[in-house]
N, C-alpha and C. Protein backbone atom coordinates (compact mmCIF):
# COMPACT_ATOMS: atom_id res chain seq x y z
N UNK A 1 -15.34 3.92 15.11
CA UNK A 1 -13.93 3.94 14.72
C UNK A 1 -13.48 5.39 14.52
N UNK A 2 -12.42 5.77 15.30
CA UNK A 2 -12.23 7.20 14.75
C UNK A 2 -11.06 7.02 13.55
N UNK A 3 -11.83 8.70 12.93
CA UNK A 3 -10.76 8.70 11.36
C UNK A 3 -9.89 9.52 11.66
N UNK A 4 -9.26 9.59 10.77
CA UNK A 4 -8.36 11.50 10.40
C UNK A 4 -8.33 11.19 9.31
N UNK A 5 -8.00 12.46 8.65
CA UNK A 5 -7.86 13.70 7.49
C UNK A 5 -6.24 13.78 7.33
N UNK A 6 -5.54 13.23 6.68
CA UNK A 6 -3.72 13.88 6.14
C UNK A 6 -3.83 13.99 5.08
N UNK A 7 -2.78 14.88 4.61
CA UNK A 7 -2.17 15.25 3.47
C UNK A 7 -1.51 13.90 2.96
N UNK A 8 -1.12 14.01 1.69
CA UNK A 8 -0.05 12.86 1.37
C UNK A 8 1.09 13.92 1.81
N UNK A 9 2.29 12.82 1.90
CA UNK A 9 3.30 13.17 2.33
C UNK A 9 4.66 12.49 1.51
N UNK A 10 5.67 13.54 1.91
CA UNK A 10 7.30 12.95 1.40
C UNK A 10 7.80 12.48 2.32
N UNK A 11 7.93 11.64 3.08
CA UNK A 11 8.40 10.89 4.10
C UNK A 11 7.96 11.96 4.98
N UNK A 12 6.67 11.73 5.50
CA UNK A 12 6.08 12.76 6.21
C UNK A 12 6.87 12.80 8.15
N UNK A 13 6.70 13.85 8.60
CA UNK A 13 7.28 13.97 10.10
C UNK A 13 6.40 12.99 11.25
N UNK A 14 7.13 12.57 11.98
CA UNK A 14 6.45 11.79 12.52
C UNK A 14 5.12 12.07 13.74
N UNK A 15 5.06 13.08 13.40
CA UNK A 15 3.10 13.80 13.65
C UNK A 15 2.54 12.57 12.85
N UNK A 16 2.64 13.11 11.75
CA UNK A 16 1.80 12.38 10.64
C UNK A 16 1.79 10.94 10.80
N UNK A 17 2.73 10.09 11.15
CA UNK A 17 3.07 8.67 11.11
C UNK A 17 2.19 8.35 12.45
N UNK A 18 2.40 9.00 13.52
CA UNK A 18 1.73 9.10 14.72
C UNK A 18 0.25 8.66 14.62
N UNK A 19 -0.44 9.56 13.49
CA UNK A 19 -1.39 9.90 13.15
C UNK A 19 -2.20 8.54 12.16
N UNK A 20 -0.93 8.20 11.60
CA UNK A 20 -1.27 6.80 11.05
C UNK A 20 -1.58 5.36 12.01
N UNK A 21 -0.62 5.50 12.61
CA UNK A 21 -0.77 4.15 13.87
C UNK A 21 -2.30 4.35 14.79
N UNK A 22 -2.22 5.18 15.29
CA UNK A 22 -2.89 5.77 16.67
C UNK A 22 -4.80 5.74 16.31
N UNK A 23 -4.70 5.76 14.71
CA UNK A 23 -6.58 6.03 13.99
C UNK A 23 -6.83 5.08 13.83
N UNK A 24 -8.08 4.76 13.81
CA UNK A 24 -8.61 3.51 13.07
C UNK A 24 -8.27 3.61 11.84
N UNK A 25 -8.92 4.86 11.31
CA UNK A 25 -8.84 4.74 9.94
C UNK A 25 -8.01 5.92 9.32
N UNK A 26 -7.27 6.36 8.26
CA UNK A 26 -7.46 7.42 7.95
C UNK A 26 -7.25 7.63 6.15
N UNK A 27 -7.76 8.79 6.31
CA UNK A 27 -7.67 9.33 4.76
C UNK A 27 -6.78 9.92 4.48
N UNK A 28 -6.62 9.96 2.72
CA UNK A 28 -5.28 10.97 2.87
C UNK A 28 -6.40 11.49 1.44
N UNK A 29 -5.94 12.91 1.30
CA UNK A 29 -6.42 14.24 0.64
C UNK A 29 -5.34 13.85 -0.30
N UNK A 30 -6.11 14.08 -1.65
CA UNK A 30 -5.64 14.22 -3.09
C UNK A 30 -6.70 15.44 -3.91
N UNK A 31 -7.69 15.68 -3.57
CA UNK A 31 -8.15 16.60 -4.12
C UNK A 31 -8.11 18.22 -3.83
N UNK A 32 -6.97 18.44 -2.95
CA UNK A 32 -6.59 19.58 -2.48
C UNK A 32 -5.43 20.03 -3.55
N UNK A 33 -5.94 21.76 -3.47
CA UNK A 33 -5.25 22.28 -4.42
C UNK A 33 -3.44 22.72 -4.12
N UNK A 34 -2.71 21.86 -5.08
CA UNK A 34 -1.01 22.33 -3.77
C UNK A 34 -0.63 23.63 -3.57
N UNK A 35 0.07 23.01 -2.74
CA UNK A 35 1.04 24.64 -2.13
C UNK A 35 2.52 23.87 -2.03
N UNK A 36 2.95 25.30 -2.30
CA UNK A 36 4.60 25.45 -2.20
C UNK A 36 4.61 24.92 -0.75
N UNK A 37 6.01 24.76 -0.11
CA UNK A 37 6.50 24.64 0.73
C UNK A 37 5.69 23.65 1.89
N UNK A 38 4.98 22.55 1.91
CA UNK A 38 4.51 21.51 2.63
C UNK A 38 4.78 19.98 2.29
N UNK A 39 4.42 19.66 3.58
CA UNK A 39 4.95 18.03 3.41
C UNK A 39 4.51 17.09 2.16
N UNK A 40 3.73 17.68 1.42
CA UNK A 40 3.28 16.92 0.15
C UNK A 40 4.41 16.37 -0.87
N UNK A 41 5.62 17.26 -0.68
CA UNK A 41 6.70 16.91 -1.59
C UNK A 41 7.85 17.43 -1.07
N UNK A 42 8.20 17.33 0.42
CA UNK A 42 8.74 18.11 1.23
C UNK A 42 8.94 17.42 2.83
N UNK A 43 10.40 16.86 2.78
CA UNK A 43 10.46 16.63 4.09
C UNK A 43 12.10 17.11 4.62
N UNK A 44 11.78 17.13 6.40
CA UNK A 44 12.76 17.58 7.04
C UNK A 44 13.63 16.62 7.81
N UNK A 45 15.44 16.85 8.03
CA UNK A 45 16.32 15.88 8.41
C UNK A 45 17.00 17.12 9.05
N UNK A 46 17.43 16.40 9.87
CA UNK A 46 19.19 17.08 10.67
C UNK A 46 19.79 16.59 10.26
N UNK A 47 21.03 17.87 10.18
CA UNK A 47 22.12 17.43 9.63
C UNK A 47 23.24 18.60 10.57
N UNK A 48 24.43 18.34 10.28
CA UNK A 48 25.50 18.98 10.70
C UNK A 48 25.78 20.50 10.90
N UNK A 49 24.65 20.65 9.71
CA UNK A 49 24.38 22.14 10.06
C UNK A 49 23.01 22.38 10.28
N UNK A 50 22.63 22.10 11.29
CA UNK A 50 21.13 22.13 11.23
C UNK A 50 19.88 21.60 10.91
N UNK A 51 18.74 22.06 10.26
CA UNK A 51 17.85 21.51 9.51
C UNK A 51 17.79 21.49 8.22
N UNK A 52 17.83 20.72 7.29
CA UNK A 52 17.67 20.90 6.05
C UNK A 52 16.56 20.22 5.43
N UNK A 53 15.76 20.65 4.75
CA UNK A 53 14.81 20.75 3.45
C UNK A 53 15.12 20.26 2.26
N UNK A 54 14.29 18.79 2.04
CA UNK A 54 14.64 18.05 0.79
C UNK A 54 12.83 18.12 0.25
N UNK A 55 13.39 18.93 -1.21
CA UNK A 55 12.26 19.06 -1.83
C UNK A 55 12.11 18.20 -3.00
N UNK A 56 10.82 17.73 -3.53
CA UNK A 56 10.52 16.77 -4.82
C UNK A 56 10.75 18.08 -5.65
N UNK A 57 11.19 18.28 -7.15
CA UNK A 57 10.39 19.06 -7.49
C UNK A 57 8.97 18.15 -8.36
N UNK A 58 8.17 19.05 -8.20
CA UNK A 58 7.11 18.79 -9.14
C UNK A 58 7.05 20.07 -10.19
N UNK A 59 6.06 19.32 -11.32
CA UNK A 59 5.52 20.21 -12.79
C UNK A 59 4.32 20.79 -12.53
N UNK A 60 4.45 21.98 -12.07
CA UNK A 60 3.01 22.55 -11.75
C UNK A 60 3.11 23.94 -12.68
N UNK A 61 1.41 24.00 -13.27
CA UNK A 61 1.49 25.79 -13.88
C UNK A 61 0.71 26.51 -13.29
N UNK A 62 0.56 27.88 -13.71
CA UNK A 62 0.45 28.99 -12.54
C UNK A 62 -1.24 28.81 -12.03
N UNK A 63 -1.74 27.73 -13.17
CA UNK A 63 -3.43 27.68 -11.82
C UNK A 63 -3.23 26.58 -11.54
N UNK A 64 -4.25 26.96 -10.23
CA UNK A 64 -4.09 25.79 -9.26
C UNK A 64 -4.32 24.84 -9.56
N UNK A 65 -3.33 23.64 -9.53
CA UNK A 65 -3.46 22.04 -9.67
C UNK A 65 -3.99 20.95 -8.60
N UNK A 66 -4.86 20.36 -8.98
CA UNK A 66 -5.17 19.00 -7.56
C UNK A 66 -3.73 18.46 -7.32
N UNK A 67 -3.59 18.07 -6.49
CA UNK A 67 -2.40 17.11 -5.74
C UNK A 67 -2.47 15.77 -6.37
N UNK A 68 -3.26 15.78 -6.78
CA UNK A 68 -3.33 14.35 -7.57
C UNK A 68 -3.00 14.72 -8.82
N UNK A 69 -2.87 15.61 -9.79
CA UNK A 69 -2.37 15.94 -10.96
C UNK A 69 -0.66 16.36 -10.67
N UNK A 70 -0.10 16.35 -9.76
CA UNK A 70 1.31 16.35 -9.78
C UNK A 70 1.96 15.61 -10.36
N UNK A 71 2.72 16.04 -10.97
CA UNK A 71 3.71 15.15 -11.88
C UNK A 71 4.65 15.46 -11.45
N UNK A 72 6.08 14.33 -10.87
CA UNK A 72 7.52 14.85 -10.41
C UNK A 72 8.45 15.29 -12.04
N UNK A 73 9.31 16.53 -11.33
CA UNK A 73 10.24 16.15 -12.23
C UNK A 73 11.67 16.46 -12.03
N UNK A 74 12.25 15.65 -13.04
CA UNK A 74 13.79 15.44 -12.85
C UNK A 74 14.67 16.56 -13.15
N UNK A 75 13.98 17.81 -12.56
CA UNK A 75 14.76 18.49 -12.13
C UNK A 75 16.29 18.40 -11.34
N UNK A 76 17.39 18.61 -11.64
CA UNK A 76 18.76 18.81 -10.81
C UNK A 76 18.87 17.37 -10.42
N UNK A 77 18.52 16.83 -10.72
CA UNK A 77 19.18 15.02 -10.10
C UNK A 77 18.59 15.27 -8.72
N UNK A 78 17.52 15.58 -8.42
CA UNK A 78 17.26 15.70 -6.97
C UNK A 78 17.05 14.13 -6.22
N UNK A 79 17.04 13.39 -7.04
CA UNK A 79 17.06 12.15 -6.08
C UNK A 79 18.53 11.23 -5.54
N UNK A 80 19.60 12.19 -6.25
CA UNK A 80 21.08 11.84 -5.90
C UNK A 80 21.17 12.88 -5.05
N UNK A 81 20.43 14.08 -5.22
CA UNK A 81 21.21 14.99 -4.06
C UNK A 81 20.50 14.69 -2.44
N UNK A 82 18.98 13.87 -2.31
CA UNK A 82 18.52 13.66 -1.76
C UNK A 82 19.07 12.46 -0.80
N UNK A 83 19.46 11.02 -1.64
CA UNK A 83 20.20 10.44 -0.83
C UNK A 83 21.52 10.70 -0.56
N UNK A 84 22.16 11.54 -1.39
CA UNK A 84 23.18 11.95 -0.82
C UNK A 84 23.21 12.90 0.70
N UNK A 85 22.43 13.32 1.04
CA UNK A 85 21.90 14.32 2.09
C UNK A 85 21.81 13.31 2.78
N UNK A 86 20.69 12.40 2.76
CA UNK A 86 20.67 11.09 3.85
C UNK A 86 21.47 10.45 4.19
N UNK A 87 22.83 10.03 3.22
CA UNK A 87 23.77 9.14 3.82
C UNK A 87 25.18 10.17 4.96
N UNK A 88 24.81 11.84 4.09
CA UNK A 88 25.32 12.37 4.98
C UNK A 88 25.55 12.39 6.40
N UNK A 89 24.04 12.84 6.69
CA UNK A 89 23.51 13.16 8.05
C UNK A 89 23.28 11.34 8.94
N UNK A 90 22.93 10.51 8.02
CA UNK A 90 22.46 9.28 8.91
C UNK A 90 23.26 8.50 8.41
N UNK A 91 24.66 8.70 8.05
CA UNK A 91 25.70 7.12 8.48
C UNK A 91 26.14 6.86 9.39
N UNK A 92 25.97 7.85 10.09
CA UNK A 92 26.69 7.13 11.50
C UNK A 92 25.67 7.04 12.78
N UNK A 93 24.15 6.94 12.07
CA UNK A 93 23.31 6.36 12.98
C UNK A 93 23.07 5.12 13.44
N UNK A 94 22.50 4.77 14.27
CA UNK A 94 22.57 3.18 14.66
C UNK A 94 21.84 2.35 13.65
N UNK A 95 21.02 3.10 12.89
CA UNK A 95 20.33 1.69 11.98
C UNK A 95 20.08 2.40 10.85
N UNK A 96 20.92 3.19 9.96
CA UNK A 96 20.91 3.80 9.22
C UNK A 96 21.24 2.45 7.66
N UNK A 97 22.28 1.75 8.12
CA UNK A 97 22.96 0.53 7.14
C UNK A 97 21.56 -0.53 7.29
N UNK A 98 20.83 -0.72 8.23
CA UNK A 98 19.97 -1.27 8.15
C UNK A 98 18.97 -1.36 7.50
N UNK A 99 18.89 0.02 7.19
CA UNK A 99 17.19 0.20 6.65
C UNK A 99 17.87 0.94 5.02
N UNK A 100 18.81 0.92 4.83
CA UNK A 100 19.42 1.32 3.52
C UNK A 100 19.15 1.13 1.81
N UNK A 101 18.98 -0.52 2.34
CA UNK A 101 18.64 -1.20 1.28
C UNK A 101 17.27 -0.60 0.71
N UNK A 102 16.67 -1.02 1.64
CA UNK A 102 15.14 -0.50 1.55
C UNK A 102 14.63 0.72 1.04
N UNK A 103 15.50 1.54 1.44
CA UNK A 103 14.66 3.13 1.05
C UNK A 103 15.79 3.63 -0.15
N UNK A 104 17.41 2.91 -0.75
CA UNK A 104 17.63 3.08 -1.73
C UNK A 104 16.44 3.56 -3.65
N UNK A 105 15.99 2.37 -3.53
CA UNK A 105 15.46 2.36 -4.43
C UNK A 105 14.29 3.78 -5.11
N UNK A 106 13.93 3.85 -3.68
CA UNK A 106 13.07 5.54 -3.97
C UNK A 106 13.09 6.40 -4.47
N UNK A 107 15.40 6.69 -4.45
CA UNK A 107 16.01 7.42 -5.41
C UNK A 107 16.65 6.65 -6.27
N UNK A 108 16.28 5.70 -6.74
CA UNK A 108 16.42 5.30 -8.08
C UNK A 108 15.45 5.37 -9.41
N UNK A 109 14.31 4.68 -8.76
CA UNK A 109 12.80 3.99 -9.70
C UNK A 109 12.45 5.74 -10.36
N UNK A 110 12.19 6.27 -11.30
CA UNK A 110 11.24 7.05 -11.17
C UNK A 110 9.43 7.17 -11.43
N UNK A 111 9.13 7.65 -10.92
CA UNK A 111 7.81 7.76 -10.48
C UNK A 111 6.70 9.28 -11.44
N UNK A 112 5.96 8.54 -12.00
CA UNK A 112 5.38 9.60 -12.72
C UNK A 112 4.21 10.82 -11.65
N UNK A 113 3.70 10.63 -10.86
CA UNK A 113 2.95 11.40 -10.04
C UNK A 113 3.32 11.09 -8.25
N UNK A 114 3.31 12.40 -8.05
CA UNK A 114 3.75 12.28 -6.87
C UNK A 114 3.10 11.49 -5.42
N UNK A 115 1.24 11.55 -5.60
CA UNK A 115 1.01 11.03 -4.75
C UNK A 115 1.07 9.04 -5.07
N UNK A 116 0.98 8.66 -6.11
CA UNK A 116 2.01 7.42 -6.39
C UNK A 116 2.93 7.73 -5.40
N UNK A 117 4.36 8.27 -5.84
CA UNK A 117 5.43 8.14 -4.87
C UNK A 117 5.41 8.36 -3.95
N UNK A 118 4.44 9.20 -3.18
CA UNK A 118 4.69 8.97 -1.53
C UNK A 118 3.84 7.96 -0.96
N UNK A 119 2.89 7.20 -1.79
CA UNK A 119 1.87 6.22 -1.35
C UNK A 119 2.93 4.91 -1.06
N UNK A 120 3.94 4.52 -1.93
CA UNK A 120 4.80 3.67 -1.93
C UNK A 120 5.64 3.85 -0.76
N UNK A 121 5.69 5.04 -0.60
CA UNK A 121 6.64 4.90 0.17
C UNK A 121 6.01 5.26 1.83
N UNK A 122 4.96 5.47 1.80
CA UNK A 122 4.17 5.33 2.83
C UNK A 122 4.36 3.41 3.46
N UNK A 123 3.96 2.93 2.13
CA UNK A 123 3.99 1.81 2.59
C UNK A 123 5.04 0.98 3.12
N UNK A 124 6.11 1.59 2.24
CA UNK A 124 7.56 0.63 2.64
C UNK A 124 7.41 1.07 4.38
N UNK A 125 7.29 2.68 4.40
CA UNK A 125 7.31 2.85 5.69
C UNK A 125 6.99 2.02 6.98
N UNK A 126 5.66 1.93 7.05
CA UNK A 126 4.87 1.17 7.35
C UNK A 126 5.01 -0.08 7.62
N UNK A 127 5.58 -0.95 7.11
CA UNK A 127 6.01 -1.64 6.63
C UNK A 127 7.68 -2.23 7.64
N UNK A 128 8.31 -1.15 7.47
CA UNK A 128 9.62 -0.98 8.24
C UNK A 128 9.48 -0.51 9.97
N UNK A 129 8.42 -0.17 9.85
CA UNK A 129 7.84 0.39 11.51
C UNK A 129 7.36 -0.37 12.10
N UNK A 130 6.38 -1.22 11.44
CA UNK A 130 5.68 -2.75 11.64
C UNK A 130 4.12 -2.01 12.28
N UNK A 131 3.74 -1.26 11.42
CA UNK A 131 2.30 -0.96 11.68
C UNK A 131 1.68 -1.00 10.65
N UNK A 132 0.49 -1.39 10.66
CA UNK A 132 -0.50 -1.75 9.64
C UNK A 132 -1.97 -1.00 9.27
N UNK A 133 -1.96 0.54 8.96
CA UNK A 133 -2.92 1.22 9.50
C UNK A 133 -4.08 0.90 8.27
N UNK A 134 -5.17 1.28 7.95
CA UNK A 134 -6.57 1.50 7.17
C UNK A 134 -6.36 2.78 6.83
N UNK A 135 -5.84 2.56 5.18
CA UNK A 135 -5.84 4.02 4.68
C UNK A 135 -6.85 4.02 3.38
N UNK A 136 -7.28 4.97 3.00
CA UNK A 136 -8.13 5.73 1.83
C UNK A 136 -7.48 6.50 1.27
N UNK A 137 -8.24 7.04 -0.25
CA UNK A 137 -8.04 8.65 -0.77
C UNK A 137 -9.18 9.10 -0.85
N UNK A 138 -9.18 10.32 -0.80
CA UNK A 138 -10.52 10.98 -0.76
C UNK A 138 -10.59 11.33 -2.72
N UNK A 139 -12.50 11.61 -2.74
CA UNK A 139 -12.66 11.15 -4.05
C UNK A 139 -13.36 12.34 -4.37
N UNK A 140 -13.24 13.03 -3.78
CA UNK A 140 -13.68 15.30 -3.90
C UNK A 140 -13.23 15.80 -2.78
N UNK A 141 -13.35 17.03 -2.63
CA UNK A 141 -12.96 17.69 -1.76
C UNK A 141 -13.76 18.42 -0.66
N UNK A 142 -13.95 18.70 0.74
CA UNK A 142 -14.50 19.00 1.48
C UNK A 142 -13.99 19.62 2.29
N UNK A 143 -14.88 21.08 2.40
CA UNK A 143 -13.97 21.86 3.40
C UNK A 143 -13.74 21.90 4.68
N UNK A 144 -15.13 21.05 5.29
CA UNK A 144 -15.69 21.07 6.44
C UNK A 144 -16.03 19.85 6.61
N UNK A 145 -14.94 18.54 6.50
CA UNK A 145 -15.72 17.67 6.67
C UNK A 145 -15.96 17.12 7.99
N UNK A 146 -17.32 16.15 8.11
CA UNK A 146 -18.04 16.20 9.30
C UNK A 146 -17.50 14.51 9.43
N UNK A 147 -17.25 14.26 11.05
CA UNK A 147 -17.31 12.55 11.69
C UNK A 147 -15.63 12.40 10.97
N UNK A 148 -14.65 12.85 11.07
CA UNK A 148 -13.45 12.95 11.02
C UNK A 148 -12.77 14.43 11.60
N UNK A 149 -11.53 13.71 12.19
CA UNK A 149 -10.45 14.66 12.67
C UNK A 149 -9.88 15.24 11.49
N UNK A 150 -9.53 16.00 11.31
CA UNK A 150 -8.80 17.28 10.02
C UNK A 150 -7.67 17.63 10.41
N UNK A 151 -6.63 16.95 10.15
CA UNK A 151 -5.40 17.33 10.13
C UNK A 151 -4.63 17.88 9.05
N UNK A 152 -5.30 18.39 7.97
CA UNK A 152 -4.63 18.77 6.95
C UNK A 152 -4.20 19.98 7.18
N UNK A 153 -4.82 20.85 7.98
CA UNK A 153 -3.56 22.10 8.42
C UNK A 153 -3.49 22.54 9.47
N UNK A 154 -3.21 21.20 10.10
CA UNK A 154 -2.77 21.16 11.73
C UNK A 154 -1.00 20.43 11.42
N UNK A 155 -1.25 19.61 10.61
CA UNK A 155 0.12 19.44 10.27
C UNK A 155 0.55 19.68 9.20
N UNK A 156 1.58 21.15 9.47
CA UNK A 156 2.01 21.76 8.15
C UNK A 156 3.40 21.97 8.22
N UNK A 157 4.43 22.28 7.04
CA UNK A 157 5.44 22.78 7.51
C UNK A 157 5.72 23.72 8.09
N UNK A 158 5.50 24.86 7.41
CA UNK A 158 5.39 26.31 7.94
C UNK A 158 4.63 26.98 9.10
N UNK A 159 3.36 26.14 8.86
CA UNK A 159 2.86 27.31 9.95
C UNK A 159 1.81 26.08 10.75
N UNK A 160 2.51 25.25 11.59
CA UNK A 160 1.41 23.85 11.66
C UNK A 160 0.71 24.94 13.52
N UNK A 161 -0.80 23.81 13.29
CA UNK A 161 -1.58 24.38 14.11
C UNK A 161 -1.56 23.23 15.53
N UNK A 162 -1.92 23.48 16.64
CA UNK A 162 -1.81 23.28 17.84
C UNK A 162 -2.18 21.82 17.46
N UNK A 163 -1.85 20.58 18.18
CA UNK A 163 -2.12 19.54 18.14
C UNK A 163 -2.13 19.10 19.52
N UNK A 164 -3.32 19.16 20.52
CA UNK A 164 -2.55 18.34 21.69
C UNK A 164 -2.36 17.04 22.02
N UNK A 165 -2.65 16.37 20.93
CA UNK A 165 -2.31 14.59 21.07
C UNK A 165 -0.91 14.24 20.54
N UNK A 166 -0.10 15.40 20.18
CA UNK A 166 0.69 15.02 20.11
C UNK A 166 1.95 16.37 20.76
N UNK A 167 2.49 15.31 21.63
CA UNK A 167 3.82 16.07 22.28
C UNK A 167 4.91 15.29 22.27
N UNK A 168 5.93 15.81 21.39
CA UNK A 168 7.15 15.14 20.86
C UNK A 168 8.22 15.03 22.21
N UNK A 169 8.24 13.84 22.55
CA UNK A 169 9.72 13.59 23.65
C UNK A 169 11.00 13.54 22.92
N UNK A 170 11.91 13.53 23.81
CA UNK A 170 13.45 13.34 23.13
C UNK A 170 13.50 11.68 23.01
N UNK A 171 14.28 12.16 21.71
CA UNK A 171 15.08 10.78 21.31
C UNK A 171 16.61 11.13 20.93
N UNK A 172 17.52 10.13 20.92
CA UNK A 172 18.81 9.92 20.57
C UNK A 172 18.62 10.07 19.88
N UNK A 173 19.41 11.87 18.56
CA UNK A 173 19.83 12.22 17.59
C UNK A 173 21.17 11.93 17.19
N UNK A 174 21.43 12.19 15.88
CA UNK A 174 23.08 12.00 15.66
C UNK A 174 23.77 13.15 15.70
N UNK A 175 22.81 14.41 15.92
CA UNK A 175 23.65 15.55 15.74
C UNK A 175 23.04 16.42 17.53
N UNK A 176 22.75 15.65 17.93
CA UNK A 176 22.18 16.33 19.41
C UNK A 176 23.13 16.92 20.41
N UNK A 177 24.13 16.61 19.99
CA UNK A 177 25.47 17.73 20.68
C UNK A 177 25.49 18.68 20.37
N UNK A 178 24.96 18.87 18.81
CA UNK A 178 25.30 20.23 18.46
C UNK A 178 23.98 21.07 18.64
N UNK A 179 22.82 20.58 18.64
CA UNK A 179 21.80 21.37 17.93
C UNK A 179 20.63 21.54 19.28
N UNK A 180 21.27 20.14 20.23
CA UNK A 180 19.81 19.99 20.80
C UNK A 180 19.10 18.88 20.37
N UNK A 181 17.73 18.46 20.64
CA UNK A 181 17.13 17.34 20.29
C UNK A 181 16.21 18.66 19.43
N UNK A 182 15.80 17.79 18.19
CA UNK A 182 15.00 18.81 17.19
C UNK A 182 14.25 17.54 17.14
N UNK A 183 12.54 18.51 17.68
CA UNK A 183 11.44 17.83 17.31
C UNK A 183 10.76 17.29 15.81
N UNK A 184 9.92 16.54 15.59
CA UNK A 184 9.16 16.39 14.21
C UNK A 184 9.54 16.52 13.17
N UNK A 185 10.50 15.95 12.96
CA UNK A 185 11.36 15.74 11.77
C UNK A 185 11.23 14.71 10.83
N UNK A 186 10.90 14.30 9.72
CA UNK A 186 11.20 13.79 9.01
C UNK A 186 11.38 12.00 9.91
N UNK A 187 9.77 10.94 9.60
CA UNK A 187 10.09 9.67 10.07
C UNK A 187 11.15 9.11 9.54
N UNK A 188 11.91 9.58 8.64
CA UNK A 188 13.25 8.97 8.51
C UNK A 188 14.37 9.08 9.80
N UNK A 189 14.19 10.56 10.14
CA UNK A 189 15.02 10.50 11.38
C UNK A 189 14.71 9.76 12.44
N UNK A 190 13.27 9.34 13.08
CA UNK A 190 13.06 8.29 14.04
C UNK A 190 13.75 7.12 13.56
N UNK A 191 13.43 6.74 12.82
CA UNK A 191 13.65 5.46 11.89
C UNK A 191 14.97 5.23 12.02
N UNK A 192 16.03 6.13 11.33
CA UNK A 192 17.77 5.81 11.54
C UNK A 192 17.78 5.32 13.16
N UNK A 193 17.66 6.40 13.94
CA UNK A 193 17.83 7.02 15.20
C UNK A 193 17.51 5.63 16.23
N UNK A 194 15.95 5.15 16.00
CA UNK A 194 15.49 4.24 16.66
C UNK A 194 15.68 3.01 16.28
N UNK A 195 15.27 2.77 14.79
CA UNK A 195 15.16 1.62 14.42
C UNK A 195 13.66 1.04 14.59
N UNK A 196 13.48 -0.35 15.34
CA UNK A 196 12.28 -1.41 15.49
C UNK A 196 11.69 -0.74 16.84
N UNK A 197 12.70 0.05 17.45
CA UNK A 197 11.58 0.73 18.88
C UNK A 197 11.48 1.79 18.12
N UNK A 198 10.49 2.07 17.44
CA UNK A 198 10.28 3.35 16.61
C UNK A 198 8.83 3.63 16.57
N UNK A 199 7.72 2.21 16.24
CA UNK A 199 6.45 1.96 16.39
C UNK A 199 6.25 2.26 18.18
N UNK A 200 7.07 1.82 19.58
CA UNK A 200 6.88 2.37 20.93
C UNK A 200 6.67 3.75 21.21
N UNK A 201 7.69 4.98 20.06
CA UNK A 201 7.75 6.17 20.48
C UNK A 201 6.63 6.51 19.92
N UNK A 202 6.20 6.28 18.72
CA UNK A 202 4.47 6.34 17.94
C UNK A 202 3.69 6.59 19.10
């Protein structure tokens, strides 16, 4: 059975989701120490002006914390400014009212640790895609681990590393007049965009 290695994710890009369907199995890393600016609490959408960056905040102090000791916090109402950003950019997608209901609640409930909240919402995902993958957490950390694929910094925000199993085609955006088709974005954007053929582009 082959595995992979992910990060947890904030509605991770659809590399990662890819990555979920396509394995037998995979793991997701909690004993990694965080970093600023990655999909752990961090995902990407188009919007009218471009790309924009919706961040969790989390409670972290200046030494390094496991990813599993994250705690969110309610910093700036970020979960009103978050769906507010989403209903921005994806109301006038084709299945944006569709899947509404569903991913409301995410910015409502709050959630005491972050990989909790993206595990949930892994699942709703999942769930809404209609794939059913074999997931884990890892229970220490390994730098080198052996009889698994390692995608933990092959898919990054900033600085992601060569992947050749995955090459992103175009899909119908809502803002693709203006911008172009923008790759690996945020499975929310497949999701509005596609809908139930969303698990085909996987």
């Amino acid at each position: 059975m082959s595995s992979a290695l992910l990060q947890t994710t904030y509605f991770g890009p659809v590399q990662w989701y890819q990555k979920l369907y396509r394995y037998g199995h995979c793991t997701i890393e909690q004993y990694d120490s965080f970093q600023k600016q990655t999909y752990r609490n961090r995902c990407v959408i188009s919007t009218a002006n471009g790309l924009q960056a919706l961040t969790v905040p989390v409670e972290h102090s200046d030494e390094k914390m496991l990813t599993k000791d994250l705690r969110i916090s309610d910093h700036n109402q970020w979960r009103r400014v978050h769906w507010n950003a989403l209903q921005s950019a994806y109301s006038e997608s084709p299945f944006f009212e569709y899947y509404a209901d569903d991913l409301h609640p995410f910015f409502e409930q709050k959630y005491t640790f972050l990989v909790d909240f993206n595990e949930n919402i892994r699942q709703k995902i999942c769930e809404l895609i209609d794939i059913q993958p074999n997931v884990s957490y890892t229970s220490d950390f390994s730098h080198q681990p052996s009889d698994i694929t390692d995608f933990r910094d092959i898919i990054h925000a900033k600085h992601p590393q060569p992947d050749p199993d995955f090459e992103p085609k175009a899909y119908w955006q809502v803002f693709q007049h203006k911008h172009g088709f923008l790759p690996n974005l945020s499975i929310l954007d497949l999701l509005f965009c596609m809908g139930p053929e969303s698990i085909f582009y996987l």
